[in-house]
C-alpha atoms as a PDB file:
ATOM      1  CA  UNK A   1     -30.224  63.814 -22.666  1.00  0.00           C
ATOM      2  CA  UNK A   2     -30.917  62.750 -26.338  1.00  0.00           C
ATOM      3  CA  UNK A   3     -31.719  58.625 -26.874  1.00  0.00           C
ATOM      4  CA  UNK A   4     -29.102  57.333 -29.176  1.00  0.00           C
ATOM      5  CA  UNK A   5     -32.211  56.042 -31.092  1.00  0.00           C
ATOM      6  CA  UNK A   6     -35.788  56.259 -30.668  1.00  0.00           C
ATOM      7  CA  UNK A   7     -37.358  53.703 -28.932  1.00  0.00           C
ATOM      8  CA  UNK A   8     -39.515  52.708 -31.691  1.00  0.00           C
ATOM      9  CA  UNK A   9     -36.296  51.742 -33.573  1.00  0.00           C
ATOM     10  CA  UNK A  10     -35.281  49.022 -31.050  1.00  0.00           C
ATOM     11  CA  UNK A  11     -37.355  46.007 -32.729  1.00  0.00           C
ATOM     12  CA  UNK A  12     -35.168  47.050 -35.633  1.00  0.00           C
ATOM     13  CA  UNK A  13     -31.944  47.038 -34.068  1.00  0.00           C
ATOM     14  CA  UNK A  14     -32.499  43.756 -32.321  1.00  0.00           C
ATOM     15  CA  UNK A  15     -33.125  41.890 -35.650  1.00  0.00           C
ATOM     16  CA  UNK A  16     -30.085  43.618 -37.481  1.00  0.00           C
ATOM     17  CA  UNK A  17     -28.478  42.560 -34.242  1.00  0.00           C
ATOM     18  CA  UNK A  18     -29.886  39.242 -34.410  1.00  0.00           C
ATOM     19  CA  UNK A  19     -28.883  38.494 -37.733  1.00  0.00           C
ATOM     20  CA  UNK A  20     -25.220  39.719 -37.291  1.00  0.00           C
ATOM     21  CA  UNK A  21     -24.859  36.871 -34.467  1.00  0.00           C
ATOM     22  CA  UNK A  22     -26.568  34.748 -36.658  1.00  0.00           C
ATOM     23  CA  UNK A  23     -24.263  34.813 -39.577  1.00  0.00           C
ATOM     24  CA  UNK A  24     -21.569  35.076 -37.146  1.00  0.00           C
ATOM     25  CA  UNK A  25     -22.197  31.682 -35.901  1.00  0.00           C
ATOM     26  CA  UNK A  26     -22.767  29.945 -39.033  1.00  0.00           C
ATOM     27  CA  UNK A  27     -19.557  30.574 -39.774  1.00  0.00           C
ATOM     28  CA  UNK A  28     -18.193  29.134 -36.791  1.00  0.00           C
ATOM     29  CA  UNK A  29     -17.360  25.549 -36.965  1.00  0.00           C
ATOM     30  CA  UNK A  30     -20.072  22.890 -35.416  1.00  0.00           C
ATOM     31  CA  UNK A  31     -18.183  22.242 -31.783  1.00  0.00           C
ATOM     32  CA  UNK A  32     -17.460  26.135 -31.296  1.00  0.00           C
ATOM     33  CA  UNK A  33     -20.587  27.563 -32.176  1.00  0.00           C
ATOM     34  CA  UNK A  34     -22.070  24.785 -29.768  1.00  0.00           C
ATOM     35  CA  UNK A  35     -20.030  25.670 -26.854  1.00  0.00           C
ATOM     36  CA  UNK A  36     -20.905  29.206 -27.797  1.00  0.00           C
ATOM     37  CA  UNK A  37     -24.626  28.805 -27.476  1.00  0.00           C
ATOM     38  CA  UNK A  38     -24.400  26.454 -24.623  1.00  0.00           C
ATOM     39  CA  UNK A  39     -22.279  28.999 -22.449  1.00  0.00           C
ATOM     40  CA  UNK A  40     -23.621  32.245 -23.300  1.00  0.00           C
ATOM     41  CA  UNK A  41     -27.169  31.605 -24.190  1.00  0.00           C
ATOM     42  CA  UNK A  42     -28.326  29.166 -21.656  1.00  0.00           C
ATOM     43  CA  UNK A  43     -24.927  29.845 -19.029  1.00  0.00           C
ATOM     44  CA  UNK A  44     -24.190  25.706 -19.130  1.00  0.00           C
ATOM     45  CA  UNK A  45     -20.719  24.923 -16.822  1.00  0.00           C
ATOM     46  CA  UNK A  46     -18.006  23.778 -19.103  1.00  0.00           C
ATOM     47  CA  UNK A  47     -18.160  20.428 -17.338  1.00  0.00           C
ATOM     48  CA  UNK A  48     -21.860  20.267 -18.627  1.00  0.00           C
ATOM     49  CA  UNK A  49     -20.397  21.640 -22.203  1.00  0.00           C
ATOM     50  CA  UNK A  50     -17.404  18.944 -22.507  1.00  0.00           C
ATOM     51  CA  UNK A  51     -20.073  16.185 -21.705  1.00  0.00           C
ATOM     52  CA  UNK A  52     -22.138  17.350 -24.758  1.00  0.00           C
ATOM     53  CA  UNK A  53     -19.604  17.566 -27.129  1.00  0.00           C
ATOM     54  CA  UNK A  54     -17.240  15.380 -26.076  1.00  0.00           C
ATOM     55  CA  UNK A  55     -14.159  17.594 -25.315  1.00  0.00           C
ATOM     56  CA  UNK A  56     -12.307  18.369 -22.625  1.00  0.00           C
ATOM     57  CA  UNK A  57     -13.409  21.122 -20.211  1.00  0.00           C
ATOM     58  CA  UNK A  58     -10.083  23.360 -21.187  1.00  0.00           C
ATOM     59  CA  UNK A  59     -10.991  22.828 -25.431  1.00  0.00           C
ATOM     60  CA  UNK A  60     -14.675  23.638 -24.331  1.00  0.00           C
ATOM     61  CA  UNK A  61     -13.093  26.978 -22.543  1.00  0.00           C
ATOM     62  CA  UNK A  62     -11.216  27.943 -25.618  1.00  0.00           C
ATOM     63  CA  UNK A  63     -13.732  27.220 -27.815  1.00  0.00           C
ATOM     64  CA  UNK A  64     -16.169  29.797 -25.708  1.00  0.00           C
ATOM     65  CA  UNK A  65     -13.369  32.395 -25.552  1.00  0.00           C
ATOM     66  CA  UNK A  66     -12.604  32.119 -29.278  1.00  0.00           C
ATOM     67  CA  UNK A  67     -16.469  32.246 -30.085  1.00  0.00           C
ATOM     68  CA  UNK A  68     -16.507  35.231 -28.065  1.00  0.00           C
ATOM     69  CA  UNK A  69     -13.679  37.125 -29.501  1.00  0.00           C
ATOM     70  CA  UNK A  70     -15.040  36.745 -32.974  1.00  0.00           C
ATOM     71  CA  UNK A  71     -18.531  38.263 -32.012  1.00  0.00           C
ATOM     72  CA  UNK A  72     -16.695  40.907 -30.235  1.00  0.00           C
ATOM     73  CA  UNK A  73     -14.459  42.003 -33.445  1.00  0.00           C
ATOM     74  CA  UNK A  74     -16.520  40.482 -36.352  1.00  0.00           C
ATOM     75  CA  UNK A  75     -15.032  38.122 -39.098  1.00  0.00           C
ATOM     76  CA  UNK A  76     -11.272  38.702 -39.502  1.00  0.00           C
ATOM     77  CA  UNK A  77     -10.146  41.070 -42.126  1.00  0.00           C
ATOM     78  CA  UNK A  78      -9.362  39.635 -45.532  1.00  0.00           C
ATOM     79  CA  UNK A  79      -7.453  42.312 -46.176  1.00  0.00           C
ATOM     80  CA  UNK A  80      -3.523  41.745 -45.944  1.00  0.00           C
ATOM     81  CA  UNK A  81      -0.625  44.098 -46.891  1.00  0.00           C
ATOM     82  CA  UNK A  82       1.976  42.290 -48.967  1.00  0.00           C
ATOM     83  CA  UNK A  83       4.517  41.288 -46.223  1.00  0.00           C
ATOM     84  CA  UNK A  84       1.426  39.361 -44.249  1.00  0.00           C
END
């Protein structure tokens, strides 16, 4: 079976990858993107996340989930058709 890509072009597609996430979360206000990073990249409890930033364990839930969403389907669309 045929690699999608060669191996050789993996460094490559971690940095594009990297620097999608990147300017993902810079455009994520300061309290999201630190819930983000605090769940995903180094799996902190949401009790550990609320006592960082100061919210509630439920706002530190949506915060994650919203985070998430957005790195899942990219910025929203500034595209609109005249009745939105």
């Amino acid at each position: 079976m045929d690699e999608p890509f060669p191996p050789t072009a993996a460094p490559a597609l971690a940095d594009a990858l990297s620097a999608a996430l990147t300017g993902w979360l810079e455009q994520m206000p300061p309290q999201v993107r630190t819930a983000f990073l605090l769940r995903e990249g180094f799996d902190a409890g949401y009790a550990e996340i609320a006592r960082a930033t100061g919210l509630c364990e439920e706002v530190c839930r949506a915060l994650v989930e919203f985070a998430a969403a957005r790195v899942r389907n990219g910025p929203p669309s500034l595209s609109s058709t005249p009745q939105e």
